[in-house]
Protein backbone atom coordinates (compact mmCIF):
# COMPACT_ATOMS: atom_id res chain seq x y z
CA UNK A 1 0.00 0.00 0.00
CA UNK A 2 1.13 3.39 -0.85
CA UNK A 3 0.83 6.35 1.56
CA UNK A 4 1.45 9.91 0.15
CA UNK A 5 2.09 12.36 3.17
CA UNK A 6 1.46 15.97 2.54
CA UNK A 7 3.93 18.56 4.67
CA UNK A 8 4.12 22.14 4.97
CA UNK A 9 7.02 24.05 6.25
CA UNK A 10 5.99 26.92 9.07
CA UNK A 11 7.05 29.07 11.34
CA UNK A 12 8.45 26.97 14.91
CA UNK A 13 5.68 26.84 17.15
CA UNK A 14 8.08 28.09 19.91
CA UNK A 15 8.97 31.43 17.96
CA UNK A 16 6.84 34.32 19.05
CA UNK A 17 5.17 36.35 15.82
CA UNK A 18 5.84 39.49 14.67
CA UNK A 19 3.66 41.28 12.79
CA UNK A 20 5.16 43.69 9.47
CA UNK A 21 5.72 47.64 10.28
CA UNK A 22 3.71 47.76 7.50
CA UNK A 23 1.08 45.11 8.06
CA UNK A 24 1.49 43.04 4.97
CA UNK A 25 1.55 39.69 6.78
CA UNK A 26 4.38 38.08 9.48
CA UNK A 27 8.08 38.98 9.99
CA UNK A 28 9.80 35.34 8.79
CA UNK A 29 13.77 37.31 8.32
CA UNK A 30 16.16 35.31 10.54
CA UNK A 31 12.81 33.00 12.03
CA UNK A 32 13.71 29.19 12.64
CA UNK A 33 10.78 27.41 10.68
CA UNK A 34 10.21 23.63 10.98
CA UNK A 35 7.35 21.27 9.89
CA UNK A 36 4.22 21.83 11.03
CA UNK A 37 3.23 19.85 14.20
CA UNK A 38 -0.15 18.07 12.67
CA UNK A 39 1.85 17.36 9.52
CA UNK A 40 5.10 15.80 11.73
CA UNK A 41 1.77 13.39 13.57
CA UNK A 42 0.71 12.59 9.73
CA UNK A 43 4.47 11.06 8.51
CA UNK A 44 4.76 9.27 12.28
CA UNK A 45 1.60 7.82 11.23
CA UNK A 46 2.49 6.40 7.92
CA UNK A 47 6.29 5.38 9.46
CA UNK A 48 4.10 3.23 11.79
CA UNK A 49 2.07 1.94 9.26
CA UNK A 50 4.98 0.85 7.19
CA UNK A 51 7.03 -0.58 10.11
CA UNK A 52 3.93 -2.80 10.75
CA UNK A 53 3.69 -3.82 7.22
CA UNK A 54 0.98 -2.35 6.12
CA UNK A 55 2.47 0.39 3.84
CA UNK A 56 4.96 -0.27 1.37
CA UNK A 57 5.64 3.14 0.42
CA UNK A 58 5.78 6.50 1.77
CA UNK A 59 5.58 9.73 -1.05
CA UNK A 60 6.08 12.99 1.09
CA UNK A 61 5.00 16.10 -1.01
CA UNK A 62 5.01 20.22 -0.22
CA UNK A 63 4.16 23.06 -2.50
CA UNK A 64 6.69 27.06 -1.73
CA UNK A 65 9.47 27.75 -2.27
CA UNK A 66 12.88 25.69 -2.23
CA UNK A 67 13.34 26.46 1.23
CA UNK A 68 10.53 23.62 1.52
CA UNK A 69 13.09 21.08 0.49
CA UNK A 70 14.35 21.38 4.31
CA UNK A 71 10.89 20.54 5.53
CA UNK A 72 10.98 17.29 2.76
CA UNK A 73 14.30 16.26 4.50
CA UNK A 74 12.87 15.98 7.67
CA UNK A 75 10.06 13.69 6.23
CA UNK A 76 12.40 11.64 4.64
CA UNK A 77 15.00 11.13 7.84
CA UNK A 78 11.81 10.42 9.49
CA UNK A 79 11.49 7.43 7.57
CA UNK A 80 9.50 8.88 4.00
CA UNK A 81 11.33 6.79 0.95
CA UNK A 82 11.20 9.61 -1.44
CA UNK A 83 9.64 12.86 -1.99
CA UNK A 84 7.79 15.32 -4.46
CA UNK A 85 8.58 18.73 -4.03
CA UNK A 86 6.05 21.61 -6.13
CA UNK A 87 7.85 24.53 -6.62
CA UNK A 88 6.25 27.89 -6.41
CA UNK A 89 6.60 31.71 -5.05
CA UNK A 90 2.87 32.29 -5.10
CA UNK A 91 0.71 32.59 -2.05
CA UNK A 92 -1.32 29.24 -1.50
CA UNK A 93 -4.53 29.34 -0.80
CA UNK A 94 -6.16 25.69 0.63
CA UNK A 95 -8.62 25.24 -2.53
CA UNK A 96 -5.04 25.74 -4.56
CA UNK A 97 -2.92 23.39 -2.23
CA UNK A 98 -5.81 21.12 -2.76
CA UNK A 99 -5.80 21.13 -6.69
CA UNK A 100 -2.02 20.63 -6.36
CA UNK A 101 -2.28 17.64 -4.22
CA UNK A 102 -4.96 16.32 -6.46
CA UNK A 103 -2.71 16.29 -9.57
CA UNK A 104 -0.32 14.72 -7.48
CA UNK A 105 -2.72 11.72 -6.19
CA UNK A 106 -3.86 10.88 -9.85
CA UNK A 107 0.33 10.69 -10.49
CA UNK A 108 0.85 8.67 -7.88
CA UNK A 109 -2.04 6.24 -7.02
CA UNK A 110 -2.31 6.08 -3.50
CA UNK A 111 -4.16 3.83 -1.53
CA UNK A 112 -3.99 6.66 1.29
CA UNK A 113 -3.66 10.26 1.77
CA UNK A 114 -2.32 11.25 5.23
CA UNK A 115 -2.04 15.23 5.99
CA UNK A 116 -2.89 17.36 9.14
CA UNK A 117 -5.91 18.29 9.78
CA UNK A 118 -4.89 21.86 9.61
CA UNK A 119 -1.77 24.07 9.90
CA UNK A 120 -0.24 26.36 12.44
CA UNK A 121 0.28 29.49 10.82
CA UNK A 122 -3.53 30.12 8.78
CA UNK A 123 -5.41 27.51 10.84
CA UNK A 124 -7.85 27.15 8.01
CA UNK A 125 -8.35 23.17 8.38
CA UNK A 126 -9.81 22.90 5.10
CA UNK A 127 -6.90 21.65 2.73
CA UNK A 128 -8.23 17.46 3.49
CA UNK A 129 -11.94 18.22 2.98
CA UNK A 130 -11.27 19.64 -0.34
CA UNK A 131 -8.67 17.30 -1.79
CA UNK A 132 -10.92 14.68 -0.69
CA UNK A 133 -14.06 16.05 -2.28
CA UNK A 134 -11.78 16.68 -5.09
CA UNK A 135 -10.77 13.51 -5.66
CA UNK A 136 -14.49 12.00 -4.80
CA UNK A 137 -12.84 9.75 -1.79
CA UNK A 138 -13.70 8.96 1.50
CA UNK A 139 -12.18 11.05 4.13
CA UNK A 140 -11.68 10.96 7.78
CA UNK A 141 -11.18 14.30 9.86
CA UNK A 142 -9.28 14.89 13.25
CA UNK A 143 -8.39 11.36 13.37
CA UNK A 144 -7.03 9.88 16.55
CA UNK A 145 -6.64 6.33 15.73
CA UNK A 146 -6.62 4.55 12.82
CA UNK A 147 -6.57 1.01 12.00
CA UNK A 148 -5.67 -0.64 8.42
CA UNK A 149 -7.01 -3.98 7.35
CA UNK A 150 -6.88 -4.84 3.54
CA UNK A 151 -9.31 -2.51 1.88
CA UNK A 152 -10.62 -0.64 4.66
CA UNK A 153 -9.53 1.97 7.22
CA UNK A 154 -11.27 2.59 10.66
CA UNK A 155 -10.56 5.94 11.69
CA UNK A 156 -11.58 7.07 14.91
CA UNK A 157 -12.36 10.95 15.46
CA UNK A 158 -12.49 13.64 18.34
CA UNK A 159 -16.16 15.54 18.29
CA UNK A 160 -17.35 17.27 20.37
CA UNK A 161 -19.61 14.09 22.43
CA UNK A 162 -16.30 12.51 22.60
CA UNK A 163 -15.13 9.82 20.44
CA UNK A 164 -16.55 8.67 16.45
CA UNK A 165 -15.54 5.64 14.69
CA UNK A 166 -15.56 5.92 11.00
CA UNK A 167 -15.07 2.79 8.51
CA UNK A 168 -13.67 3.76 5.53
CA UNK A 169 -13.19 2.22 1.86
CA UNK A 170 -9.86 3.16 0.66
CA UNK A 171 -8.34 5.32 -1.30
CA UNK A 172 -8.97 7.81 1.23
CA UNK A 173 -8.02 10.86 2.69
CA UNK A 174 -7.56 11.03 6.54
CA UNK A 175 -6.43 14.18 8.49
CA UNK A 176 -4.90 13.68 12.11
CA UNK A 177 -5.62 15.61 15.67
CA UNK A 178 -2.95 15.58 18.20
CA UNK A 179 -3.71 12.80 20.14
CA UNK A 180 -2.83 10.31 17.40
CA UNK A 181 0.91 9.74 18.17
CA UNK A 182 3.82 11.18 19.56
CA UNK A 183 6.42 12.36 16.32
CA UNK A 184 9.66 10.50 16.55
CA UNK A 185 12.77 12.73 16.13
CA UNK A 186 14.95 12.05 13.36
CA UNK A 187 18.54 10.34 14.14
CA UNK A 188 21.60 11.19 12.98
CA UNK A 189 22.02 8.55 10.67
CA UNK A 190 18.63 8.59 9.33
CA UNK A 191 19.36 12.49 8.45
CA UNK A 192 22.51 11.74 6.74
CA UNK A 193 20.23 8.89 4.70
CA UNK A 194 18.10 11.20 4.05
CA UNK A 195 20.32 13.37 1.50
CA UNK A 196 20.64 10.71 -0.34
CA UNK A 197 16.96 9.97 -1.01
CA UNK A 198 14.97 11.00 -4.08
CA UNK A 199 13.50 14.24 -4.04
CA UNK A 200 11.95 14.73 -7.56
CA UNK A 201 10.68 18.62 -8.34
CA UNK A 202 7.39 20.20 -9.65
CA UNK A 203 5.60 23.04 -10.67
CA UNK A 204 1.98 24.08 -10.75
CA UNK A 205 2.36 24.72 -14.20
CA UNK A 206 3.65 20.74 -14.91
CA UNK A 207 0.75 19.67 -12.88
CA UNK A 208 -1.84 21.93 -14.62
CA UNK A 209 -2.87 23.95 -12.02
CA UNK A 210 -3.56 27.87 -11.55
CA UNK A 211 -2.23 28.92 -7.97
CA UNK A 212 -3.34 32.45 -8.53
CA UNK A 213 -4.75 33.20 -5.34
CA UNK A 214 -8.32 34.06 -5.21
CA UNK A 215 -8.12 36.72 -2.29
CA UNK A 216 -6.46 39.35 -1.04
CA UNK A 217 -4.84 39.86 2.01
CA UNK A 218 -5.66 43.59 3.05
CA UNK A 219 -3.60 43.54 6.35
CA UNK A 220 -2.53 41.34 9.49
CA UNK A 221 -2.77 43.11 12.92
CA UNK A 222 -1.54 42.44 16.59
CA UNK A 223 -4.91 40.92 18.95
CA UNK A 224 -5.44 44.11 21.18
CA UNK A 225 -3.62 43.82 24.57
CA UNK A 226 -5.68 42.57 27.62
CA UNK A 227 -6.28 45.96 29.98
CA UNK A 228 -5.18 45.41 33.40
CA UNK A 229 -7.22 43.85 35.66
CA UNK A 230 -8.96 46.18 38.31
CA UNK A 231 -9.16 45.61 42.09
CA UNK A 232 -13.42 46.41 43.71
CA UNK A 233 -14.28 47.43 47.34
CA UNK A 234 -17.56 45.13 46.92
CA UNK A 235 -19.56 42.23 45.62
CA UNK A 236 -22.17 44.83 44.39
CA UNK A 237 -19.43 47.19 42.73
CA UNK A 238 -18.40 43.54 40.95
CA UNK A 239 -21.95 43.12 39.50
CA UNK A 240 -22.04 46.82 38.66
CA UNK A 241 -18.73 46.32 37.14
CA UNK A 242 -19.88 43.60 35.00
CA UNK A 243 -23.31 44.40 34.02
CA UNK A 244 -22.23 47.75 32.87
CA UNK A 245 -18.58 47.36 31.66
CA UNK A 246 -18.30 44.02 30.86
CA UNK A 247 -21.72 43.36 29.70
CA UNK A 248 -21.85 39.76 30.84
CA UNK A 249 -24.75 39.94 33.06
């Protein structure tokens, strides 16, 4: 079985953001980026899979620029066997990412698409949904447990009731939650492998797909600070205070 493994490089989820003097999006100069944390849970999950012996493959694939290529190393020291690289300077909208990863899936034929269920630095969570309505395959959200057996995946998801078990007729598309593994980290050897693995490049244009994004980023702004927090003589100045003020009551 083949797994293809979607990854996106990000900004470290231990850097603090910056916003632009001028507002046109995130300060990434001299930033330490890494893979995003949902998509590092996505290639543990297909590393497992093959070390049980049910993958036989693992295809890990990113769209930006070729600072990407670091995030692609990662996946392969991880324990990826090769990897497919789309090269592009354009901002990437999900629907776009999708279409990408589409064109990609019809290459390669996989029984499974693993990817997280949504990245750190937009949050949209909407990349699986659409690649798997795309492709007209079943899909499994927020996984937290899946189990293979021949032509069927069981994929159990977090809602809000608790716990959902999905059975699912592959190829599919599942997109994992936190709570489905704990990432390995990559050894030394493995990384020094890892330069030697295939890593074949792409571009939107080879796949047939327009990137142009379909919206416009007008600015990014700073949440407003929290005021400081005020001190009351009373329980009835504290209901005053937050029937009046606060509006909660």
């Amino acid at each position: 079985m083949k797994v293809l493994v979607s990854v996106k490089r990000v900004i470290d989820a231990y850097v603090t953001i910056r916003v632009k003097a001028d507002q046109t999006g995130v300060e990434d100069s001299n930033v330490k980026f890494s893979m995003n944390p949902f998509c590092e849970i996505a290639v543990e999950e297909a590393v497992r899979m093959k070390e049980a012996g049910t993958a036989s493959e693992i295809v890990a694939v990113t769209a930006g620029a070729d600072k990407c290529q670091e995030t692609l190393r990662t996946a392969l020291a991880m324990g990826a066997d090769r990897a497919i690289h789309i090269k592009t300077d354009e901002r990437l909208e999900p629907l776009a990412v999708a279409k990408l990863l589409k064109a990609v899936a019809e290459s390669e034929k996989p029984d499974l698409v693993l990817m997280g269920k949504q990245a750190i630095d937009g949050d949209n969570n909407q990349t699986g949904q659409m690649l798997a309505a795309l492709l007209g395959w079943a899909q499994g959200t927020f996984a937290s447990k899946i189990a293979l057996n021949g032509d069927q995946a069981t994929v159990t998801r977090e809602i809000d009731g608790g716990l959902e078990t999905l059975a699912l007729t592959l190829p599919a598309v599942v997109t994992t939650d936190l709570r489905l593994n704990e990432p390995r980290y990559a050894s030394l050897p493995n990384i020094m492998k890892a330069k030697q693995k295939p890593l074949d490049t792409t571009t939107p244009g080879d796949l047939g797909v327009d990137v142009t994004p379909r919206t416009t980023l007008v600015k990014i702004t700073e949440p407003p600070k929290r005021p400081a927090g005020v001190k009351v003589a009373s329980v009835v100045e504290l209901v005053e205070k937050l029937k009046n003020e606060a509006k909660v009551v």
